[in-house]
C-alpha atoms as a PDB file:
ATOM      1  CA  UNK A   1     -10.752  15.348  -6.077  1.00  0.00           C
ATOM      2  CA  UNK A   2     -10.877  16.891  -2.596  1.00  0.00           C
ATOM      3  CA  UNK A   3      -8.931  20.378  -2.178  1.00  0.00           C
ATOM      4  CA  UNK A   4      -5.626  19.993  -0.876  1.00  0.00           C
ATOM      5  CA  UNK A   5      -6.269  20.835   2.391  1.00  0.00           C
ATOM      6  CA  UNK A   6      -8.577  17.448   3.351  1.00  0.00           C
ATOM      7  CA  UNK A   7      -5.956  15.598   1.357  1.00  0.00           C
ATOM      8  CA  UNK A   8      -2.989  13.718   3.484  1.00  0.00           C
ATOM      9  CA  UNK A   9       0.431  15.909   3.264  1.00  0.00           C
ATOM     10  CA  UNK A  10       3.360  14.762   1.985  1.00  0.00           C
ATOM     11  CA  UNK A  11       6.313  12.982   3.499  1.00  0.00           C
ATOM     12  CA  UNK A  12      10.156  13.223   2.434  1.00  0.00           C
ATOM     13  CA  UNK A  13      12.414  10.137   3.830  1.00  0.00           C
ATOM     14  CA  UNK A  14      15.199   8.197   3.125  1.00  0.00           C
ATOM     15  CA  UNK A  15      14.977   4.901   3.012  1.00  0.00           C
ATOM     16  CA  UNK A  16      17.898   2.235   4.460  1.00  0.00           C
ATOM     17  CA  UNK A  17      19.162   2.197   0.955  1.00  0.00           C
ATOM     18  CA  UNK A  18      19.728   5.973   0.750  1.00  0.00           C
ATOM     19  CA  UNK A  19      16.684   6.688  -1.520  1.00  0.00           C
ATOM     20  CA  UNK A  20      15.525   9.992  -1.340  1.00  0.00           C
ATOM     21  CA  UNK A  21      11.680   9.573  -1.012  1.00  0.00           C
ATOM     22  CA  UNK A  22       8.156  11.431  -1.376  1.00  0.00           C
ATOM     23  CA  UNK A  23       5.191  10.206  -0.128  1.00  0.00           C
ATOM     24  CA  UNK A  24       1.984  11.416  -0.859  1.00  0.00           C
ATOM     25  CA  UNK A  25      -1.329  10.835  -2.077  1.00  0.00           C
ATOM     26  CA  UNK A  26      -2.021   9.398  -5.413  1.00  0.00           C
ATOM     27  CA  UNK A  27      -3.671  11.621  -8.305  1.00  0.00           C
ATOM     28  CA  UNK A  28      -5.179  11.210 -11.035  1.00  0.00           C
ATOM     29  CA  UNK A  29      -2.516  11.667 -13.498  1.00  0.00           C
ATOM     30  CA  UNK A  30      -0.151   9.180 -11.652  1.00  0.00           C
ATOM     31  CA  UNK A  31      -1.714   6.701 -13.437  1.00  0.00           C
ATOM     32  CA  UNK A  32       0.530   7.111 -16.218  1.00  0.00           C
ATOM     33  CA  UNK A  33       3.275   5.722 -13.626  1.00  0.00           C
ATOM     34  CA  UNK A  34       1.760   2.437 -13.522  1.00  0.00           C
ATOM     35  CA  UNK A  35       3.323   0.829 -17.094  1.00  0.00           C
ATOM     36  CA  UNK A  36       6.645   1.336 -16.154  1.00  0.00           C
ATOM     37  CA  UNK A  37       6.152   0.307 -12.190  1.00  0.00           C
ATOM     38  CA  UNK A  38       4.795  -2.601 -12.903  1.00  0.00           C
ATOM     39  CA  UNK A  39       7.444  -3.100 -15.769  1.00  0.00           C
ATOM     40  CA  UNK A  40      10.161  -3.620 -12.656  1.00  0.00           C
ATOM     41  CA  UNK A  41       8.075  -5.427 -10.277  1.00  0.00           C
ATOM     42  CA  UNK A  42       8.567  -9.264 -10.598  1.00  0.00           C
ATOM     43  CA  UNK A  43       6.583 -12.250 -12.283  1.00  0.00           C
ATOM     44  CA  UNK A  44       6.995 -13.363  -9.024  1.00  0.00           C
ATOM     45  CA  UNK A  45       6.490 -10.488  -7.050  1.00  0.00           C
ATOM     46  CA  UNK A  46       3.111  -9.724  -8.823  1.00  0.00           C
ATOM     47  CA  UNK A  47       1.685 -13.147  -8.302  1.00  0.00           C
ATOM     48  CA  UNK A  48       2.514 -12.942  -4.372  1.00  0.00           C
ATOM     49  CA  UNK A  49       0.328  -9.413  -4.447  1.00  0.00           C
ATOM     50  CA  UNK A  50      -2.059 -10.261  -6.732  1.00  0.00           C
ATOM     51  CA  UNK A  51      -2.484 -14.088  -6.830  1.00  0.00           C
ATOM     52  CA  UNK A  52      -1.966 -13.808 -10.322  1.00  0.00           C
ATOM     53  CA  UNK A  53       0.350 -13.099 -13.211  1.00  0.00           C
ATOM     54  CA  UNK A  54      -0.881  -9.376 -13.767  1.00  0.00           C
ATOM     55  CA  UNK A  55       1.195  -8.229 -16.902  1.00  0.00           C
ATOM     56  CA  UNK A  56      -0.357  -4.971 -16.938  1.00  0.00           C
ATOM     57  CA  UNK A  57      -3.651  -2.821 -15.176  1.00  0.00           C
ATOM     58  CA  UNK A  58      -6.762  -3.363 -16.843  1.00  0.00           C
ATOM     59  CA  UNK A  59      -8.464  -0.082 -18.468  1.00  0.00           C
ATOM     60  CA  UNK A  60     -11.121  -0.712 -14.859  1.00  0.00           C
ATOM     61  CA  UNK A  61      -8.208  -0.750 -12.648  1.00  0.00           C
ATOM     62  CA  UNK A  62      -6.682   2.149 -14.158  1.00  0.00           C
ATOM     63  CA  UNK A  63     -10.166   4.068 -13.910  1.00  0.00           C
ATOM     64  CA  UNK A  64     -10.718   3.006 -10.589  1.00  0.00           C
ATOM     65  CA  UNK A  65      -6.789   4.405  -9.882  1.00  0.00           C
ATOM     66  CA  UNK A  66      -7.271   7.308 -11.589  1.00  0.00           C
ATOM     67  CA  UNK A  67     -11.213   8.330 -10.202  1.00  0.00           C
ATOM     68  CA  UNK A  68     -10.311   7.683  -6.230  1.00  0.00           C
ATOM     69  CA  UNK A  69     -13.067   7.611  -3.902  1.00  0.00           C
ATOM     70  CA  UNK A  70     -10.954   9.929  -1.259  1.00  0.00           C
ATOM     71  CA  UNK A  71     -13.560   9.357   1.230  1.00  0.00           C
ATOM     72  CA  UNK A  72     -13.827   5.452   1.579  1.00  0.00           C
ATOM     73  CA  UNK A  73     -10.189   4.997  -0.495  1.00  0.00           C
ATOM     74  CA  UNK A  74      -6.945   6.345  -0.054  1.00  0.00           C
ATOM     75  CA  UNK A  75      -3.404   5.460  -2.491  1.00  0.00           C
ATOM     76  CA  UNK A  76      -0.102   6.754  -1.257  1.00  0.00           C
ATOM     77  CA  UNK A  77       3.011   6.340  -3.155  1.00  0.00           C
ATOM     78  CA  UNK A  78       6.098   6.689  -2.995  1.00  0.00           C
ATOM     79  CA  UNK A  79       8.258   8.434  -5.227  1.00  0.00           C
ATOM     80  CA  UNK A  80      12.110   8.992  -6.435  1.00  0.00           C
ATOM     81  CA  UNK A  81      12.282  12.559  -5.174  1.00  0.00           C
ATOM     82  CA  UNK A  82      15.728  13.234  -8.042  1.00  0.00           C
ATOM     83  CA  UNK A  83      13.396  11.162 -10.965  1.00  0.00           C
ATOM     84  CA  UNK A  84       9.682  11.323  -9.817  1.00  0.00           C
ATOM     85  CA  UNK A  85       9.532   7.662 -10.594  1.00  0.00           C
ATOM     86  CA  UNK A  86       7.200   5.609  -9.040  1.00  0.00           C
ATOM     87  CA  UNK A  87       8.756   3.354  -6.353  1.00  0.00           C
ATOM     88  CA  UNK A  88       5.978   1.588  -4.541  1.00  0.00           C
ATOM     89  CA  UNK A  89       2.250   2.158  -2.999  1.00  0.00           C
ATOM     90  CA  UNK A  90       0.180   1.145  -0.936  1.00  0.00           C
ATOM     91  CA  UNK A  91      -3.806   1.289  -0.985  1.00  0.00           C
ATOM     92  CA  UNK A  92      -6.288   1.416   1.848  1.00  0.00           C
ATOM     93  CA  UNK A  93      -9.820   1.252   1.565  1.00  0.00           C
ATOM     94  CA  UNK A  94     -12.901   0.900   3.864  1.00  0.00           C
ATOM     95  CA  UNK A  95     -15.410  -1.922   4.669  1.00  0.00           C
ATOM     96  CA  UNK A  96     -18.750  -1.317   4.474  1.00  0.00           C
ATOM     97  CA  UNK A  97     -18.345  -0.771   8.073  1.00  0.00           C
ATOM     98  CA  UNK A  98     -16.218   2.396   8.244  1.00  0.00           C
ATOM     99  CA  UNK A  99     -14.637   1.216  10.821  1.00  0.00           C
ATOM    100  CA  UNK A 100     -12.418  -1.287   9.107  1.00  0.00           C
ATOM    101  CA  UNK A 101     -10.112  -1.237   5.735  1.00  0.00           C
ATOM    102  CA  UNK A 102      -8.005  -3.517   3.655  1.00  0.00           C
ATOM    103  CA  UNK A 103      -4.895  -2.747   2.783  1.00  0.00           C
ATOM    104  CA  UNK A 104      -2.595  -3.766  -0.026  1.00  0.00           C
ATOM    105  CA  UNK A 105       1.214  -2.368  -0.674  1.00  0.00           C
ATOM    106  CA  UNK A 106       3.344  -3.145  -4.021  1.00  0.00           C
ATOM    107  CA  UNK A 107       7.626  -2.133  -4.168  1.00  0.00           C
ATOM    108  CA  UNK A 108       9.469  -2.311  -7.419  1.00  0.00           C
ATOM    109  CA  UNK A 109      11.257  -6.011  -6.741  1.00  0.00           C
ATOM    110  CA  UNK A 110      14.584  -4.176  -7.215  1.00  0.00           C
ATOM    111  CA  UNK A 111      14.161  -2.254  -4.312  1.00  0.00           C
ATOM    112  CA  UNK A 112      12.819  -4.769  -1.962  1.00  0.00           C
ATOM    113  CA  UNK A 113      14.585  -4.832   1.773  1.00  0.00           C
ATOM    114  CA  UNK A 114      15.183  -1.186   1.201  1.00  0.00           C
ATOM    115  CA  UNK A 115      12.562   0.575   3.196  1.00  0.00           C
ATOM    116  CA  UNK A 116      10.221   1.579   1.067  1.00  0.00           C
ATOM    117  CA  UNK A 117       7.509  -1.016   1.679  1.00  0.00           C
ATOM    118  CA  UNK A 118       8.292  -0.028   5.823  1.00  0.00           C
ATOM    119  CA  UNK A 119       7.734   3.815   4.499  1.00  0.00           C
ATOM    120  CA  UNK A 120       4.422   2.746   3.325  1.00  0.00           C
ATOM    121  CA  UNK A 121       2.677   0.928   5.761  1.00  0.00           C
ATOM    122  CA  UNK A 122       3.281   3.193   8.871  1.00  0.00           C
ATOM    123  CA  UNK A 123       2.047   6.207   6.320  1.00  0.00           C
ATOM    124  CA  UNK A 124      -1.127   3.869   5.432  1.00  0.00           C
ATOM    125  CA  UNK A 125      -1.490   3.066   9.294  1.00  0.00           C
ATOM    126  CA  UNK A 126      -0.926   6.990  10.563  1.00  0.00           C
ATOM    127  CA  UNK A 127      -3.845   7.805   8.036  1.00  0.00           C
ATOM    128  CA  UNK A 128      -6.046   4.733   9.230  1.00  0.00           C
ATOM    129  CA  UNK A 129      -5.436   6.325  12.997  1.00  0.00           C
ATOM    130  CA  UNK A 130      -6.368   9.770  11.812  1.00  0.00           C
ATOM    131  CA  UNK A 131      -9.110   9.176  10.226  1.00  0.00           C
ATOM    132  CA  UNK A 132     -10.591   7.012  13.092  1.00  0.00           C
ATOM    133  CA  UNK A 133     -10.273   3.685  11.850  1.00  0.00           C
ATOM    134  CA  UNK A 134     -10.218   0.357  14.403  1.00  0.00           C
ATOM    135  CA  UNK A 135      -8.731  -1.835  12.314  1.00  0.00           C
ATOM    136  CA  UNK A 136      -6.709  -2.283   9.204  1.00  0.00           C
ATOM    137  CA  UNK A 137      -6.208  -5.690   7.805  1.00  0.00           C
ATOM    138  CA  UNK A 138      -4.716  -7.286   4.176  1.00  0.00           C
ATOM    139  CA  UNK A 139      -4.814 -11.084   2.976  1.00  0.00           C
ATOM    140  CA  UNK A 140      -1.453 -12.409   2.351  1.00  0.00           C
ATOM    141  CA  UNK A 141       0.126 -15.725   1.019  1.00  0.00           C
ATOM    142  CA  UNK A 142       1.278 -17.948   3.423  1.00  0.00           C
ATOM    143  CA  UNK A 143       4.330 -18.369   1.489  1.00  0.00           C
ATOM    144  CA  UNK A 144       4.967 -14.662   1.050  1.00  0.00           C
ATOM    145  CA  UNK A 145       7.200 -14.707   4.524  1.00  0.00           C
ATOM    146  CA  UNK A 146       9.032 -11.357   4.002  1.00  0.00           C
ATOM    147  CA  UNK A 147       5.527  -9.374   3.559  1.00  0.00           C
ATOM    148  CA  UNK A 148       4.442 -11.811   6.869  1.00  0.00           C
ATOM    149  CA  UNK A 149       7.481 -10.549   8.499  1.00  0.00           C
ATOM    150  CA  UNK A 150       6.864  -6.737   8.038  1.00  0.00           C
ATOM    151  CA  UNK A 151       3.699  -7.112   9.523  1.00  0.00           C
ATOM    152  CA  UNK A 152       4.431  -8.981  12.441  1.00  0.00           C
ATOM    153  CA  UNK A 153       7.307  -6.452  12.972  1.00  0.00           C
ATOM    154  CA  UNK A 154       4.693  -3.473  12.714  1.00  0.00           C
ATOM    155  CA  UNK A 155       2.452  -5.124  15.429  1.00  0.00           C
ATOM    156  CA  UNK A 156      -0.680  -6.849  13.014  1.00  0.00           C
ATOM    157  CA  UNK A 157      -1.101 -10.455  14.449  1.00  0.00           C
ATOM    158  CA  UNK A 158      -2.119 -13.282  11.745  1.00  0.00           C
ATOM    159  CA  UNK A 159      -4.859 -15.109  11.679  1.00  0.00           C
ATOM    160  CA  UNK A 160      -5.424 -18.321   9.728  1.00  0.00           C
ATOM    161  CA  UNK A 161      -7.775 -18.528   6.619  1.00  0.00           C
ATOM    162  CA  UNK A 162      -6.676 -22.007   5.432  1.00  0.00           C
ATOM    163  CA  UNK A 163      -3.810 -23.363   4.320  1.00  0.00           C
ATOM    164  CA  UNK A 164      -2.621 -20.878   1.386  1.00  0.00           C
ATOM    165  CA  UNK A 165      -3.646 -17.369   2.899  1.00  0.00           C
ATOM    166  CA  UNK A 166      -2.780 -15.768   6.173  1.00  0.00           C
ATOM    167  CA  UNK A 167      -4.930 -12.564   7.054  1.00  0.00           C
ATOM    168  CA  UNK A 168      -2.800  -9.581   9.365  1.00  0.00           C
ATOM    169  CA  UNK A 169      -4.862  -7.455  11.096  1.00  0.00           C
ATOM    170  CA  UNK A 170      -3.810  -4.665  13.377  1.00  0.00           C
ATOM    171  CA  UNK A 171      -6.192  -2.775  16.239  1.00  0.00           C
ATOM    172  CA  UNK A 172      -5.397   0.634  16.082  1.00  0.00           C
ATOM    173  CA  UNK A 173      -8.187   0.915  18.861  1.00  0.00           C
ATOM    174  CA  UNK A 174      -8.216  -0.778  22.078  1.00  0.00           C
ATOM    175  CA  UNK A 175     -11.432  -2.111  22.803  1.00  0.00           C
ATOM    176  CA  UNK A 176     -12.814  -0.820  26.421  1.00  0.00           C
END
């Protein structure tokens, strides 16, 4: 892991529901937030991230979570500043390209329309803009209209990959 001063700093907020909230960059030991996250995040809400029922990480994911490439891959999260509980994250890696990353953001389904998710993605875009990025982009279910709607409302425009998945993108550098 890079020293703390190439890392990201942290953020405190409060989210429309009144959460007290830190944001920061994931380490390794946060990986032993995961059971209980994803303990408190839907059937539902899983399949609309992950396209499938995920009941728990895999012993890869939680590697690849817990070993973080923090030069092509960046994790924030979000986290009950009273409890230190895990409340959402989002993750942002780079194409091939460097120029271009996918994104990806997960909320505890209790805590949905609260913020949080909001709190996430303009952290996850400010680092994309810092660290020179054009574009971000994540694939999203065309049925999943209140993850559509955040996007939309934070400027990525949609683009159509068939009938099942919509794909937001957002240019964080004009073209000239």
């Amino acid at each position: 892991m890079p020293d703390n001063h190439s890392l990201p700093s942290e953020l405190h907020e409060t989210t429309r529901g009144g959460e007290r909230v830190l944001i920061r960059p994931a380490r390794p030991q946060d990986v032993a937030l995961y059971p209980d996250f994803l303990q408190d995040v839907s059937a539902e809400d899983l399949r609309l991230r992950f396209w499938a029922r995920v009941p728990e990480l895999s012993a890869a994911e939680r590697d690849k979570l817990s070993h973080l490439d923090y030069r092509h891959e960046m994790v924030f999260l979000a986290l009950d500043e009273h409890t230190g509980m895990m409340l959402g994250l989002v993750r942002l890696r780079d194409e091939l390209d460097e120029t271009s990353a996918e994104f990806a953001v997960l909320v505890r389904s209790r805590l949905k329309a609260h913020g949080i998710g909001w709190l996430l993605m303009r952290r996850m875009i400010d680092h994309a803009k810092a660290k020179g990025l054009r574009r971000v982009y994540g694939d999203v279910l065309a049925e999943n209209a209140a993850m559509l709607l955040m996007c939309a409302e934070l400027g990525f425009r949609e683009e159509d990959m068939g009938p099942q998945i919509r794909r937001v993108v957002l240019e964080l550098e004009k073209k000239t």
